[in-house]
Structure formats: structure tokens, C-alpha cells
Protein backbone atom coordinates (compact mmCIF):
# COMPACT_ATOMS: atom_id res chain seq x y z
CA UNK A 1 0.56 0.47 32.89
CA UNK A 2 -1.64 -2.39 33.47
CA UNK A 3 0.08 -5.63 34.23
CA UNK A 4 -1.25 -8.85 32.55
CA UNK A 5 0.82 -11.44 33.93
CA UNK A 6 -0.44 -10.97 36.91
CA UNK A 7 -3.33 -12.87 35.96
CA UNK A 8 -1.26 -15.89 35.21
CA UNK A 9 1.73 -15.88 37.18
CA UNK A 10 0.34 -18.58 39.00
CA UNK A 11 0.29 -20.89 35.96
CA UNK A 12 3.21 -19.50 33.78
CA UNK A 13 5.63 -22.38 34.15
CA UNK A 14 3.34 -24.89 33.57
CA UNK A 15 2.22 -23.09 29.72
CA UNK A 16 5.19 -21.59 28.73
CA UNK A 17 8.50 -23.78 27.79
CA UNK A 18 11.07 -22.61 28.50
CA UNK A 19 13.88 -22.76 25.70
CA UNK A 20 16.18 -25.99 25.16
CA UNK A 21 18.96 -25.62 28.09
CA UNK A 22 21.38 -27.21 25.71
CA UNK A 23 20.24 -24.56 22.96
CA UNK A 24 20.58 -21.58 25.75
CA UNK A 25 24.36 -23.23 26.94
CA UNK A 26 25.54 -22.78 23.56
CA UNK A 27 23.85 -19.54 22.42
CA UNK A 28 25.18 -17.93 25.62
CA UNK A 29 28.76 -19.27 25.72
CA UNK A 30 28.09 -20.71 28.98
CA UNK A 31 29.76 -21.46 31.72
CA UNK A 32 30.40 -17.88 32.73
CA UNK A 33 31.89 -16.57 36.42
CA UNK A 34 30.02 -13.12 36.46
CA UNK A 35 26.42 -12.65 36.79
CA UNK A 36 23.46 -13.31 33.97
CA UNK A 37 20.30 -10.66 33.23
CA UNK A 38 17.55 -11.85 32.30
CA UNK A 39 15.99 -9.23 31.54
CA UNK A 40 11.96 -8.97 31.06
CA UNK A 41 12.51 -12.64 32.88
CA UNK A 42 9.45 -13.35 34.52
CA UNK A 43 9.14 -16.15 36.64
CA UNK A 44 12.68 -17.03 36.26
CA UNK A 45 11.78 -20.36 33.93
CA UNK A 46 14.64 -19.55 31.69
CA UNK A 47 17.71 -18.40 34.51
CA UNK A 48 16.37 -20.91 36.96
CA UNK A 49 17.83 -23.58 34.36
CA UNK A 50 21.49 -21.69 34.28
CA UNK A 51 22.21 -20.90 37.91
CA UNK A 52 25.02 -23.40 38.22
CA UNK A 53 26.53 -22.17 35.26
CA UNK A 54 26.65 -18.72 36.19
CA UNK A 55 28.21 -16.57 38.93
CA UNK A 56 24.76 -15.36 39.99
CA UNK A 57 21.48 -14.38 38.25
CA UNK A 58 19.37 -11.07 38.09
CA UNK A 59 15.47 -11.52 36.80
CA UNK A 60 13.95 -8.61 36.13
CA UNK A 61 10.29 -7.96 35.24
CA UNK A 62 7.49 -5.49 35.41
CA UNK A 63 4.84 -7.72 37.28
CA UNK A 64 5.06 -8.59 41.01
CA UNK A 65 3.36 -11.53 40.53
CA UNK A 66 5.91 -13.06 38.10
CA UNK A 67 8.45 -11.89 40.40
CA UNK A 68 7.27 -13.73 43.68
CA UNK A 69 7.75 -16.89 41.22
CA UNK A 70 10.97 -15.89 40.69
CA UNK A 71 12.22 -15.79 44.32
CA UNK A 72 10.25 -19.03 45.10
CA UNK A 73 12.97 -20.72 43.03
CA UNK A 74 15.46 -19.45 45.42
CA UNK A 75 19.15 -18.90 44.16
CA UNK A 76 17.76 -16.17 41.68
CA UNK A 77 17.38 -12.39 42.41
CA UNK A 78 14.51 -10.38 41.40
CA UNK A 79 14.20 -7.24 40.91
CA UNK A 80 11.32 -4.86 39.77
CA UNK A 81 12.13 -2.63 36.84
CA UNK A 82 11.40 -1.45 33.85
CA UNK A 83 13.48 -2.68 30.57
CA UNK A 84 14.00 0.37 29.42
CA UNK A 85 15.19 1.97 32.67
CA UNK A 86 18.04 -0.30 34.44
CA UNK A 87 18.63 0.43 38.08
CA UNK A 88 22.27 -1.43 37.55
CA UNK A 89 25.67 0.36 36.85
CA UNK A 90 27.05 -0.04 33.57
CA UNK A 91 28.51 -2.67 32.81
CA UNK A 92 27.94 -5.03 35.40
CA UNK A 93 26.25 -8.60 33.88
CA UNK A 94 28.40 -10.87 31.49
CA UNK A 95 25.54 -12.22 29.79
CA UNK A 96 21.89 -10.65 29.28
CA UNK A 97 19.28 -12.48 28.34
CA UNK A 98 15.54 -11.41 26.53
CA UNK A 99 13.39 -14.32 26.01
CA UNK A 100 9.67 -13.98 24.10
CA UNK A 101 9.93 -10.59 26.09
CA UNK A 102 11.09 -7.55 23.56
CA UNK A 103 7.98 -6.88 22.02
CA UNK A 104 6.87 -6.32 25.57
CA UNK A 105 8.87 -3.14 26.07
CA UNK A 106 7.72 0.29 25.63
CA UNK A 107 10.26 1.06 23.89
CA UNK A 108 12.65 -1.35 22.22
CA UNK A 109 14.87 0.75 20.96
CA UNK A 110 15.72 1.89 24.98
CA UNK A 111 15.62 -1.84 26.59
CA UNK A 112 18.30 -2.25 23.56
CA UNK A 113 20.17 0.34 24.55
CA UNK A 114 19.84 -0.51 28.37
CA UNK A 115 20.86 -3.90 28.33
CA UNK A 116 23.87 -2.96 26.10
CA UNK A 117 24.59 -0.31 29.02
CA UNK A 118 25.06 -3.10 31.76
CA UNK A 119 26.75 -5.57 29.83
CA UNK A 120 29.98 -5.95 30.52
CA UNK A 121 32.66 -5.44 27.41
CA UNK A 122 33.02 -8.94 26.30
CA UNK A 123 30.05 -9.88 27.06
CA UNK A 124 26.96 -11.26 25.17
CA UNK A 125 22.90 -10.12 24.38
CA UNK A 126 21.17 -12.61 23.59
CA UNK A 127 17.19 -12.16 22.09
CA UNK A 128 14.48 -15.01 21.65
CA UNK A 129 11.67 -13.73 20.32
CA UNK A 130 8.98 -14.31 18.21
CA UNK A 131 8.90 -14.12 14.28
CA UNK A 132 6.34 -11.46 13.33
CA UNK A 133 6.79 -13.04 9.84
CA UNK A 134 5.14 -16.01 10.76
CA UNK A 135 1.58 -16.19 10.61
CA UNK A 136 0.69 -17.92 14.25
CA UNK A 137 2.68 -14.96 15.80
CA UNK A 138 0.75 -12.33 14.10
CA UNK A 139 -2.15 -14.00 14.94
CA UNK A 140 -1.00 -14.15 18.90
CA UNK A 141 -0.22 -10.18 18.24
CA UNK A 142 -3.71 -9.59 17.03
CA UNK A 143 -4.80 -11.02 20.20
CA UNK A 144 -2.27 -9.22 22.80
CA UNK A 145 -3.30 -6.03 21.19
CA UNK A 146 -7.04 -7.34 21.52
CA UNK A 147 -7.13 -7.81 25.06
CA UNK A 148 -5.03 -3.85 25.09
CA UNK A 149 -1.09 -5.73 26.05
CA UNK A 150 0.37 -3.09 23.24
CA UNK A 151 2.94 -5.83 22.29
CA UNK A 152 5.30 -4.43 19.34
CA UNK A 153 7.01 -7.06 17.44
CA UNK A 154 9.36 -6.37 15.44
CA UNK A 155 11.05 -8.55 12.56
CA UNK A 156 14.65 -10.25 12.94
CA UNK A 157 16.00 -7.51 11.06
CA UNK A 158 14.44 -4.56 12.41
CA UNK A 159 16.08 -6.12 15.84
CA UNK A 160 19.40 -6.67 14.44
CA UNK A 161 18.85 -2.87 13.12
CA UNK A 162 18.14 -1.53 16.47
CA UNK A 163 21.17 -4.00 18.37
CA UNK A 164 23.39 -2.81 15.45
CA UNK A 165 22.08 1.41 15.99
CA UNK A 166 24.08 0.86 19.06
CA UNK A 167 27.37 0.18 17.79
CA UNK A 168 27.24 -3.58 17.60
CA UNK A 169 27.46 -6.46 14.81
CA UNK A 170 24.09 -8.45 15.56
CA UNK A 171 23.37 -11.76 14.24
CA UNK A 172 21.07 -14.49 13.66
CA UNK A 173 22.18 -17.48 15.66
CA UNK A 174 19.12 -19.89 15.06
CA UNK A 175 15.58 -20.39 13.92
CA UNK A 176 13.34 -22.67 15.84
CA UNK A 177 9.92 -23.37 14.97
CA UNK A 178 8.74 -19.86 14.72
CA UNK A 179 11.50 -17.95 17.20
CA UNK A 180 14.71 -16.28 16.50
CA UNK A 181 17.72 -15.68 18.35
CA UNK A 182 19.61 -13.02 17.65
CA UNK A 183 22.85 -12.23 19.70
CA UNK A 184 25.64 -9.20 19.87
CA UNK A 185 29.18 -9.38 21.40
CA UNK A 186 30.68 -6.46 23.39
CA UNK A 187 33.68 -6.08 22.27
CA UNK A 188 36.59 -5.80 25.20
């Protein structure tokens, strides 16, 4: 699997926003004593903002690269793996997290499932990603699968459909601009 990001680890921060802290607060419920995922994560751009909030953080991500940003931030734990394959026992994160990441995945349907597996019964999924509805994201999918990323988006409904395969209620929490968040509680 070739990894992209490598190419622009060095820069990430600086061209991708990260979401509105006081839109992430509320959308995850926070504060929260157990530890977050942030799963697909990156750099860390999103959980960096949250650490004091949380009882500990867990970035995962495919690319090295993205990952030595992560650890620069300090107070963040990286960790190399593969969405779809979670080298955690179940149950183990209050929170997970999946920002402008999903259609990243090999397999969607599996990182769903995974991330479901760790979280903790109480505990809260939250997805940001990109509507496919909207014509500037299909446009930015033309040109991941272009330059050979494989990105699969899927609508806010197909994603609620997968979430909801699972066993959970999924819902839409908020649009912004041309990004959804949908979340699912595990019940206790």
C-alpha cells in the first residue's frame, strides 16, 4: 500500500484545519476520564486540541511520517495500524474519533466494526467526513483516485447504514460547510 501522506506530513498542519474545538467538545461529550482514539489521526491536529480533556489519547495512522508529527506534540501516543485491524482489546477507549479519514480505509465497513470493538459500552464514535454529495468533494475524489489514493466516500447515509449494520442507532449531529458528523452511542 503506498503511503501518500508521507509526502506532506511535513506541511499537514499548516493546510489542513483542524475542526472547531468547541464543535469537537460538544460532539464528543467532553470532558471524559478514559482515553480518546483517534483513529486514522494523522498528525494528531485534531487530539492534540483535547488532551486536557481526556484521560489520555491514542493516534493511529498508516503513515510514519504523519506519525513522527504526532509524537512531536508530545502528550499523545501513536501508534501504527491499520483501521481496519486494531491492535487494542475491546473495549478499551471512551471516545473514538474519525476525522476526513473513512474514505481512507480499505474497508469501511471493518474500521466500523473495529472502532465499535474498542469502544467502551457507553461510549461514543464520532465521524467527520466529507459529503460525497457535494460537488467540491467529488471533485477532490476525482483527484485522490487520479493520483491512485483509492479513497471511497461514501454518503451520510450509507455511513449511518454501515454504523447502524453493527447494532447501533447512528445519527447526524451537524453539517458544516460540506462535512458531516455522524455519531453512535454504545449503549452500557
Amino acid at each position: 500500500m503506498t503511503d501518500h501522506f508521507r509526502y506532506v506530513a511535513g506541511v499537514y498542519d499548516r493546510i489542513i484545519r483542524p475542526p472547531d474545538p468547541e464543535r469537537l467538545i460538544r460532539i464528543l461529550k467532553l470532558p471524559v476520564a478514559g482515553p480518546i482514539l483517534d483513529l486514522g489521526g494523522g498528525t494528531g491536529r485534531v487530539s492534540s486540541r483535547l488532551r486536557s480533556l481526556v484521560g489520555g489519547a491514542v493516534v493511529t495512522d498508516f503513515s510514519l511520517p504523519m506519525l513522527r508529527q504526532t509524537a512531536a506534540k508530545g502528550g499523545l501516543l501513536p501508534v501504527r495500524a491499520m483501521g481496519e485491524a486494531l491492535p487494542f482489546p475491546d473495549g478499551t477507549f471512551d471516545r473514538v474519533l474519525i476525522v476526513d479519514a473513512l474514505h481512507h480505509f480499505r474497508n469501511q465497513k471493518d474500521a466500523i466494526r473495529e472502532s465499535l470493538r474498542v469502544l467502551k459500552p457507553g461510549g461514543r464514535l464520532a465521524i467527520e467526513e466529507p459529503d460525497i454529495r457535494r460537488f467540491v468533494v467529488r471533485a477532490v475524489a476525482f483527484l485522490e483516485n487520479l493520483i491512485l489514493m483509492r479513497s471511497r466516500f461514501y454518503t451520510p447515509m450509507q455511513i449511518m447504514a454501515l454504523i447502524e449494520g453493527q447494532g447501533l442507532t447512528a445519527r447526524i449531529e451537524g453539517y458544516y460547510f460540506f462535512r458531516v458528523w455522524i455519531v453512535a452511542d454504545k449503549k452500557s
